[in-house]
C-alpha atoms as a PDB file:
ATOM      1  CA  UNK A   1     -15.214  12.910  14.239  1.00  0.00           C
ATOM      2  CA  UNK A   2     -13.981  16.542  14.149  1.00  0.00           C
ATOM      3  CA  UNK A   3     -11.951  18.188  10.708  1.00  0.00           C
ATOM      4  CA  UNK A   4      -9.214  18.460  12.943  1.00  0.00           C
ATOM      5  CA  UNK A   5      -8.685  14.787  13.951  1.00  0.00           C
ATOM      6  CA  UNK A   6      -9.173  13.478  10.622  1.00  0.00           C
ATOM      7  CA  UNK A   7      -6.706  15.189   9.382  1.00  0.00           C
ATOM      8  CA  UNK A   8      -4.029  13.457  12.009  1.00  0.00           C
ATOM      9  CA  UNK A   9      -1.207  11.627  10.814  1.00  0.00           C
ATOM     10  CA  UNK A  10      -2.319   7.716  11.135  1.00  0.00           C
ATOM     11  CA  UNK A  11      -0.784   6.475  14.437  1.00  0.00           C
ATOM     12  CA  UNK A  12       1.137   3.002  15.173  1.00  0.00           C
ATOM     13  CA  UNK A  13      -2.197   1.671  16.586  1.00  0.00           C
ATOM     14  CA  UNK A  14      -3.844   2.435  13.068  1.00  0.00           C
ATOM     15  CA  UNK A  15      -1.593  -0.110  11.620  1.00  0.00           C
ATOM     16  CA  UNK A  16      -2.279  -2.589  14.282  1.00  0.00           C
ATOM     17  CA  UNK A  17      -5.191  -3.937  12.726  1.00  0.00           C
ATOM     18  CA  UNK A  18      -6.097  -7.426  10.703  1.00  0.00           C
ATOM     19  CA  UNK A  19      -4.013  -6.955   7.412  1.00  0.00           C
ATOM     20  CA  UNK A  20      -7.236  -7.060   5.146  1.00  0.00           C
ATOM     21  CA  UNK A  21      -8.770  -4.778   7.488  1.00  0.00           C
ATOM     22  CA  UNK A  22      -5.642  -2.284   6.733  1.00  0.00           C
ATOM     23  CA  UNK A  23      -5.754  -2.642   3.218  1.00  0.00           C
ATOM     24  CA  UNK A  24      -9.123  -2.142   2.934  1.00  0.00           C
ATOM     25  CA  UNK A  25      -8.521   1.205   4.547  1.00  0.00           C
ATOM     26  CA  UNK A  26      -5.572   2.352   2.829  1.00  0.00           C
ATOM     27  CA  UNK A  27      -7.995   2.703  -0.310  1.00  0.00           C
ATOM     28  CA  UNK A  28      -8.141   6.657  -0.681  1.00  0.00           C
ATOM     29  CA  UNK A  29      -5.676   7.017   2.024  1.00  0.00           C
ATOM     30  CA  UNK A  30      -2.645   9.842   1.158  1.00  0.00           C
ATOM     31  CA  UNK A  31       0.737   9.240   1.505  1.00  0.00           C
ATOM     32  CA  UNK A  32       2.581  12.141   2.001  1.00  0.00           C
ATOM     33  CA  UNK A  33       6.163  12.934   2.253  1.00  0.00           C
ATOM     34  CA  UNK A  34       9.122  14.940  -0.112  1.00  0.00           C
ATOM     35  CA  UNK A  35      10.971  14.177  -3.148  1.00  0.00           C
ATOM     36  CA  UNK A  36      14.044  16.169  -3.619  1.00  0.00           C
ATOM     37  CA  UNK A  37      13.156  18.644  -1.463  1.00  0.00           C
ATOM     38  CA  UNK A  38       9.711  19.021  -2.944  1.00  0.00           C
ATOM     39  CA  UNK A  39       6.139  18.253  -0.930  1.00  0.00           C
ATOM     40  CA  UNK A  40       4.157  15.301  -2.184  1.00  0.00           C
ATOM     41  CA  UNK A  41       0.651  14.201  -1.914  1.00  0.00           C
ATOM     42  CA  UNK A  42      -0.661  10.857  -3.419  1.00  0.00           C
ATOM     43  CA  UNK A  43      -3.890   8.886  -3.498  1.00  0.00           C
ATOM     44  CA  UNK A  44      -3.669   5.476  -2.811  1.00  0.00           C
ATOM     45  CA  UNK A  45      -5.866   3.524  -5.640  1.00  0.00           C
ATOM     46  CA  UNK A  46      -4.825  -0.327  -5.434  1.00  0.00           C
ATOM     47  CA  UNK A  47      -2.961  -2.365  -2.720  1.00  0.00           C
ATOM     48  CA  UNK A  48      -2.360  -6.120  -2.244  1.00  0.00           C
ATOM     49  CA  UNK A  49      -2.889  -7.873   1.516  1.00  0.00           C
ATOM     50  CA  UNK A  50       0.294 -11.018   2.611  1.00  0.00           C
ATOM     51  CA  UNK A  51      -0.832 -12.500   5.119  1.00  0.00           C
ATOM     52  CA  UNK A  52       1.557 -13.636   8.131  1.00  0.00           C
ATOM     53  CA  UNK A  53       4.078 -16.725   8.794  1.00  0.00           C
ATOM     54  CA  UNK A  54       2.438 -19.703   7.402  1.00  0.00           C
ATOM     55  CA  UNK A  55      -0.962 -18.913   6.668  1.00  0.00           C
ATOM     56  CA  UNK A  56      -0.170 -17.212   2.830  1.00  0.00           C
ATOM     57  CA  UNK A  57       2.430 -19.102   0.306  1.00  0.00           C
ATOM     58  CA  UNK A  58       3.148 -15.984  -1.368  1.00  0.00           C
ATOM     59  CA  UNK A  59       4.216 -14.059   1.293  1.00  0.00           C
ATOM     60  CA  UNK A  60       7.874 -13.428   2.009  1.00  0.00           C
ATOM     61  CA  UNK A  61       6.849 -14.061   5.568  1.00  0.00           C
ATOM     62  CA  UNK A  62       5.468 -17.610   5.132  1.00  0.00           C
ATOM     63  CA  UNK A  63       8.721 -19.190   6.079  1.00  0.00           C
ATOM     64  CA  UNK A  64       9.541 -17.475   9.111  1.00  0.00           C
ATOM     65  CA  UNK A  65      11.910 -14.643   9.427  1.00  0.00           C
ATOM     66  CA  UNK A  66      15.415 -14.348   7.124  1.00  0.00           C
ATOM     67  CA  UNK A  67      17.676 -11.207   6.890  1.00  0.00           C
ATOM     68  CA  UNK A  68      15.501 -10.025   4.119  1.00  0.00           C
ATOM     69  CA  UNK A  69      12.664  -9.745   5.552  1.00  0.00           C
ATOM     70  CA  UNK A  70      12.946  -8.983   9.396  1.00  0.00           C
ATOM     71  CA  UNK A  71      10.903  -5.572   8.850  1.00  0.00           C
ATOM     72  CA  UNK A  72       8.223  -7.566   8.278  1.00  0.00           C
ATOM     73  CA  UNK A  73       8.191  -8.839  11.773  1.00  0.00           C
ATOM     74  CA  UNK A  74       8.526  -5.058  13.398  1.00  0.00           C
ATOM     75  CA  UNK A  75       5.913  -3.389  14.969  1.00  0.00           C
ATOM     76  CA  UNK A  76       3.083  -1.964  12.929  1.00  0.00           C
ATOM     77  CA  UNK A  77       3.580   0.997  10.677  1.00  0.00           C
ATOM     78  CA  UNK A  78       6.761   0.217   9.565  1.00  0.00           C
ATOM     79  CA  UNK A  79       7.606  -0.221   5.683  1.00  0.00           C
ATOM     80  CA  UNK A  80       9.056  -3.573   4.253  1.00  0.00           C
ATOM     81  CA  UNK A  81      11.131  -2.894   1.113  1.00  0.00           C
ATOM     82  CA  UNK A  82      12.134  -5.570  -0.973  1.00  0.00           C
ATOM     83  CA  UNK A  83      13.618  -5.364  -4.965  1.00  0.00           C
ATOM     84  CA  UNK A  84      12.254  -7.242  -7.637  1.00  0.00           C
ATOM     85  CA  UNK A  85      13.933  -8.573 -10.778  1.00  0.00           C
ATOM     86  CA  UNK A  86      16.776  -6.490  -9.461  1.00  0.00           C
ATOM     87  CA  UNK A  87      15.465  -3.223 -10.190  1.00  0.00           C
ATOM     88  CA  UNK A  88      12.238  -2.501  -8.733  1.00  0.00           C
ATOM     89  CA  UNK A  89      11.994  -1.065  -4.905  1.00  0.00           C
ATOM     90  CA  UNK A  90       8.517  -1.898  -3.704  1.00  0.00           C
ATOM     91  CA  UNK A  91       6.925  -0.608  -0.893  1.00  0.00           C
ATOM     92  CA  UNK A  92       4.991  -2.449   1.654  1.00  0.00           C
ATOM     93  CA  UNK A  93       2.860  -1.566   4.608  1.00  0.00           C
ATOM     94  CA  UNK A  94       3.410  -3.271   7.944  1.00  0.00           C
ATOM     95  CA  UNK A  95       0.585  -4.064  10.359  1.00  0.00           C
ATOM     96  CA  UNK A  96      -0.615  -6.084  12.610  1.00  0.00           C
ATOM     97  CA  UNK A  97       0.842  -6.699  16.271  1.00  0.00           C
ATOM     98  CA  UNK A  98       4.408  -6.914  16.566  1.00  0.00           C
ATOM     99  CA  UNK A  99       5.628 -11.028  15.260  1.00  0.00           C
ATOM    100  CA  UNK A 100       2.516 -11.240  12.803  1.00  0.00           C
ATOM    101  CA  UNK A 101       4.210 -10.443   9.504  1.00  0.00           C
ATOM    102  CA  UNK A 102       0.906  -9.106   7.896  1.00  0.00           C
ATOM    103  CA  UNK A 103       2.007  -6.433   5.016  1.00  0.00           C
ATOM    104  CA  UNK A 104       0.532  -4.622   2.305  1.00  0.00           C
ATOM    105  CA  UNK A 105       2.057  -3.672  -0.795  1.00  0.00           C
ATOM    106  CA  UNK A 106       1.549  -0.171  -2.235  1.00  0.00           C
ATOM    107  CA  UNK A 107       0.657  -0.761  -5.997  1.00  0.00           C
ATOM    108  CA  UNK A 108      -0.891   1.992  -7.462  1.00  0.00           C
ATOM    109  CA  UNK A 109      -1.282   5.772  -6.187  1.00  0.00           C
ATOM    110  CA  UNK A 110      -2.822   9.097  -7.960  1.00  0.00           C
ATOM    111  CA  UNK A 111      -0.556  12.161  -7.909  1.00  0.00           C
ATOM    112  CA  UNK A 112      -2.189  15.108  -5.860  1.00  0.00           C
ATOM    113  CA  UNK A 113       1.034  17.484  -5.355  1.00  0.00           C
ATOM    114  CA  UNK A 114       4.444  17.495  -5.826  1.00  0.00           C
ATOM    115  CA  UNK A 115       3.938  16.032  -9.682  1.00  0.00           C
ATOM    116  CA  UNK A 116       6.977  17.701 -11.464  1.00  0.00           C
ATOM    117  CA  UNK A 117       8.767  16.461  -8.745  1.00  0.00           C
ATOM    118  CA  UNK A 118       7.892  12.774  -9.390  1.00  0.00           C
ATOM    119  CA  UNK A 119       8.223  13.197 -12.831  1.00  0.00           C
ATOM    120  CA  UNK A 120      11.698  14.428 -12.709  1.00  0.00           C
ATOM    121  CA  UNK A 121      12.594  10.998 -10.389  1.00  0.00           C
ATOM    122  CA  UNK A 122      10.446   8.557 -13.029  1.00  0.00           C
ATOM    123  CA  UNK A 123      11.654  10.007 -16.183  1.00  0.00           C
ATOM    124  CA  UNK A 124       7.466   9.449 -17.178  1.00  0.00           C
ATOM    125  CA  UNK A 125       4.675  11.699 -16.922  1.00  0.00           C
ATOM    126  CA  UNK A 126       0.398  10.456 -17.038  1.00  0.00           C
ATOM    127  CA  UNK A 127      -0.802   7.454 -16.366  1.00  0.00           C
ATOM    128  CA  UNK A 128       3.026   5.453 -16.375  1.00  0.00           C
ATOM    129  CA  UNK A 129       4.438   7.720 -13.043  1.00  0.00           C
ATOM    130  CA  UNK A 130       2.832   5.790 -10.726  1.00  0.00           C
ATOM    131  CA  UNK A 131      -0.031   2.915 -11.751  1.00  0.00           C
ATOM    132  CA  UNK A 132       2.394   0.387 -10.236  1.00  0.00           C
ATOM    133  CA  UNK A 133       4.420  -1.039  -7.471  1.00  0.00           C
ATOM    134  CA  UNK A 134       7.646  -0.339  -9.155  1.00  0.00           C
ATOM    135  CA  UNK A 135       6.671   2.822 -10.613  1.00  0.00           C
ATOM    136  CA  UNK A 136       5.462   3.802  -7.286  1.00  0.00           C
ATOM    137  CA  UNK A 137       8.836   3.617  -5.793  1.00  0.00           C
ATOM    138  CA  UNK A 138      10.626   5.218  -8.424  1.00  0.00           C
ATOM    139  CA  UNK A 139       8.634   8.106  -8.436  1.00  0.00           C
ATOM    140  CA  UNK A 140       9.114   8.620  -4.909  1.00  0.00           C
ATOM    141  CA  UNK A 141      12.903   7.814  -5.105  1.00  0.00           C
ATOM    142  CA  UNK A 142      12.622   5.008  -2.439  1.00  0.00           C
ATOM    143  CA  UNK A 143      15.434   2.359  -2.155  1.00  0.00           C
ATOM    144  CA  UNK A 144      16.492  -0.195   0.156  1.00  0.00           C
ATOM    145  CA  UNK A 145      17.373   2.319   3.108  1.00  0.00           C
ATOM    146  CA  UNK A 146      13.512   3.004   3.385  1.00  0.00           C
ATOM    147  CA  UNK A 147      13.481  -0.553   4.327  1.00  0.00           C
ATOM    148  CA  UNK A 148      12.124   0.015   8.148  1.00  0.00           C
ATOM    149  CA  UNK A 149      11.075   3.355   7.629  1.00  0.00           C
ATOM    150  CA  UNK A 150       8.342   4.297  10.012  1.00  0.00           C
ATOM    151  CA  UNK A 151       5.495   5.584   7.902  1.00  0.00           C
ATOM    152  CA  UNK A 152       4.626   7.024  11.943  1.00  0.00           C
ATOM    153  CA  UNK A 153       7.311   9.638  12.754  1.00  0.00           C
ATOM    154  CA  UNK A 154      10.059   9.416   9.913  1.00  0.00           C
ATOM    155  CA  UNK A 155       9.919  12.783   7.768  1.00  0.00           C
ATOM    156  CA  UNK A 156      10.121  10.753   4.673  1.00  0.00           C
ATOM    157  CA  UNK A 157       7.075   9.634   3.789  1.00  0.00           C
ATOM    158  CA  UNK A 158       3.835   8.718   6.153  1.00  0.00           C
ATOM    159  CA  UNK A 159       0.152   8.287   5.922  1.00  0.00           C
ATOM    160  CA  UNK A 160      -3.053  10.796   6.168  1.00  0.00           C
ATOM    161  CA  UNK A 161      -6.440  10.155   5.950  1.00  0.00           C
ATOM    162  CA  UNK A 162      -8.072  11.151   2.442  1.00  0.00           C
ATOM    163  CA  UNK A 163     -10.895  10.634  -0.057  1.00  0.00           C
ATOM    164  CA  UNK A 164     -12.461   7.286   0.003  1.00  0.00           C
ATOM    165  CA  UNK A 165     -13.896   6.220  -2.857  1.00  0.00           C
ATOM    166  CA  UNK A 166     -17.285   4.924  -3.226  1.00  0.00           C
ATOM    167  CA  UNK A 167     -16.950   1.482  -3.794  1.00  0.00           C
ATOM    168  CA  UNK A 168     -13.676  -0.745  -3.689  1.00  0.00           C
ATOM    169  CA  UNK A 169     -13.111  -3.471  -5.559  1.00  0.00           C
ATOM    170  CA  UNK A 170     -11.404  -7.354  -4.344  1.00  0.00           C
ATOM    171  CA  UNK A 171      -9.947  -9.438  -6.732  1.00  0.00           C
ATOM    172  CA  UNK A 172      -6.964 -11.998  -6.911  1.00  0.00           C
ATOM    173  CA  UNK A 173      -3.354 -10.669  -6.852  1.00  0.00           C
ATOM    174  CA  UNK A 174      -1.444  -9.917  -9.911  1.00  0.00           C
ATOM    175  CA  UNK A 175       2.271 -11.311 -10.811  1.00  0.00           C
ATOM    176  CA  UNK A 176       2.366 -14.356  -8.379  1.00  0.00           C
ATOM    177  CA  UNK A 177       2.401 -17.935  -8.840  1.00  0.00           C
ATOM    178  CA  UNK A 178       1.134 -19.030  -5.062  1.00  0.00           C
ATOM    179  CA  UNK A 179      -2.359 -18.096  -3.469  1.00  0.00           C
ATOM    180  CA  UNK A 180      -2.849 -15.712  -6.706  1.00  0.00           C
ATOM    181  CA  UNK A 181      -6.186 -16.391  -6.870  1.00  0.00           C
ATOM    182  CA  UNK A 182      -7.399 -15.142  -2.990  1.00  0.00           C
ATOM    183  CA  UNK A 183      -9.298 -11.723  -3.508  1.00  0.00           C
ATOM    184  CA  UNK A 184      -6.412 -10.148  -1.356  1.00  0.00           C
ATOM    185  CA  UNK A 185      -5.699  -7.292  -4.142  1.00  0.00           C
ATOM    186  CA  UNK A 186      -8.373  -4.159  -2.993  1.00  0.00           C
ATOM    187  CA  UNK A 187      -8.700  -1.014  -5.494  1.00  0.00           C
ATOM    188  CA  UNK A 188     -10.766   2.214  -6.606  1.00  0.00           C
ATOM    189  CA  UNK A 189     -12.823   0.347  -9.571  1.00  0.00           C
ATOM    190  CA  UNK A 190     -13.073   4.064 -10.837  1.00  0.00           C
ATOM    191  CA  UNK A 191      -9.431   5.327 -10.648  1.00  0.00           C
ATOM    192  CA  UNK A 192      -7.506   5.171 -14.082  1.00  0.00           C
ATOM    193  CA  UNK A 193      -4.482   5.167 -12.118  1.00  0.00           C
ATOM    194  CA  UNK A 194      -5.170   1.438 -11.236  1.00  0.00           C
ATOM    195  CA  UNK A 195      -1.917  -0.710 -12.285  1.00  0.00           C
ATOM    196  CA  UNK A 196      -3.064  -2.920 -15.875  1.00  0.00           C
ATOM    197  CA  UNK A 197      -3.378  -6.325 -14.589  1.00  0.00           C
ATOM    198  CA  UNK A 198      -2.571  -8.771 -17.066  1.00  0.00           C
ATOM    199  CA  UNK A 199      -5.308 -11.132 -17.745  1.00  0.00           C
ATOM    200  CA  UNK A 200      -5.798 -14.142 -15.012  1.00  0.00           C
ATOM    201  CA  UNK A 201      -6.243 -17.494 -15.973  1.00  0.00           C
ATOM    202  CA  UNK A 202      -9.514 -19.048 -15.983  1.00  0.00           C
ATOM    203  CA  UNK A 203     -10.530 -19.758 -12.676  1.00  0.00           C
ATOM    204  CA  UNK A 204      -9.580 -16.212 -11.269  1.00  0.00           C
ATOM    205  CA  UNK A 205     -11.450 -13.966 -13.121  1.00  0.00           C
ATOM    206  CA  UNK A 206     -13.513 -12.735  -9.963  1.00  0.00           C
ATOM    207  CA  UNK A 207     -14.259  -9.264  -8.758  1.00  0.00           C
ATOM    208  CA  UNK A 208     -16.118  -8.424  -6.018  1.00  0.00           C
ATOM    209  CA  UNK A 209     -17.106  -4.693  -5.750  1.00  0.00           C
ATOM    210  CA  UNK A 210     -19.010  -3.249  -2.523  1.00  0.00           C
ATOM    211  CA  UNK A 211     -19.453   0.201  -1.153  1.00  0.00           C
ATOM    212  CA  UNK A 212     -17.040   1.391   1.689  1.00  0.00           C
ATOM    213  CA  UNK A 213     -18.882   1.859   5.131  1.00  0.00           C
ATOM    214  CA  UNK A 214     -20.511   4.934   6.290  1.00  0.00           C
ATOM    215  CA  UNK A 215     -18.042   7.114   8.737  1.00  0.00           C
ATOM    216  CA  UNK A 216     -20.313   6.097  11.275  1.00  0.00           C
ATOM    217  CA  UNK A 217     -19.481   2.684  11.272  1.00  0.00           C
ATOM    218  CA  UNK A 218     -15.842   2.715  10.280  1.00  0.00           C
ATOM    219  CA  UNK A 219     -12.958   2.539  12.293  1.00  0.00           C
ATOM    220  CA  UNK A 220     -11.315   5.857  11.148  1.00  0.00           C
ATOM    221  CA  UNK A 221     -11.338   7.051  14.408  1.00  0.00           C
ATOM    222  CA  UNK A 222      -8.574   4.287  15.849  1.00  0.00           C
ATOM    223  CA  UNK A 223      -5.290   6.609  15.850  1.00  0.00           C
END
């Protein structure tokens, strides 16, 4: 793979990919767009795979589609915003073919440029600006007209290739009821911008850690 081709703006058939696969992959990805006028550069550290229309009870999508979430349903590369407890926008990653409903939530990213910027929409500076879903999209100043954004071509915001880390961790998902304890959350082990979890129950205190496959055998060439 030449310099020049990995550093290509991930493509719509990128994002058409199994939804684990994605997430998987989105470790040490960059997401790249402006705040307020200003460039910004961050490292994704920690995601969380939904799985599609009745195969994952904590997915909006498990239902079918509803007004709310018909971005889900769009074709791949496409965000899905939704607000939680009325305040929070959180960003989520669309992928798979068109109908499947597989997203990925952004939860945690590492400031590479742009960091006054992101501090001036947080109002918090360190750690707290962005080791969260919430956080995330403050800092970035998203809201519910980036539902549908397309992380492909829109200006806004979109997604690079970057540094993978060594290893990436799997464990259960944080801040759900259903499914929480599938090993559908995937983040840099090493990375002190991971979000804090709050403790799991007994029963779900498994991480698996592995080391990320050689370029040779990835699919980072798939644009």
């Amino acid at each position: 793979m030449t310099d020049r081709k990995a550093a290509r703006r991930r493509g719509r058939r990128w994002f058409q990919r199994p939804v684990v696969e994605v997430a998987h992959d989105l470790v040490g990805a960059e997401l790249r767009g402006r705040v307020d006028g200003t460039r910004v550069r961050l490292r994704l550290v920690e995601v969380e795979a939904y799985l599609g229309v009745g195969e994952d009870p904590a997915s909006h999508a498990h239902r079918g589609v509803t007004p709310r979430n018909r971005n889900m349903f769009e074709t791949p590369g496409h965000l899905y915003v939704y607000v939680s407890y009325g305040l929070h926008h959180c960003l989520n990653v669309v992928c798979e073919p068109p109908g499947a409903a597989g997203a990925i939530l952004l939860r945690a990213a590492e400031p590479l440029a742009g960091h006054d910027a992101l501090v001036a929409r947080r109002g918090r500076s360190g750690v707290e600006l962005t080791n969260g879903p919430g956080k995330l999209g403050q800092a970035l100043g998203a809201d519910l007209s980036w539902d549908g954004l397309d992380l492909v071509n829109d200006p806004r915001l979109g997604l690079w290739p970057g540094a993978p880390p060594a290893e990436i961790a799997a464990s259960g998902r944080i801040g759900i009821r259903l499914a929480a304890e599938r090993p559908l959350r995937f983040f840099d082990p090493h990375s002190v911008w991971v979000s804090k979890a709050r403790p799991a129950p007994a029963g779900r205190r498994t991480t698996t850690v592995w080391r990320r496959p050689t370029p040779s055998t990835s699919r980072e060439s798939c644009q």
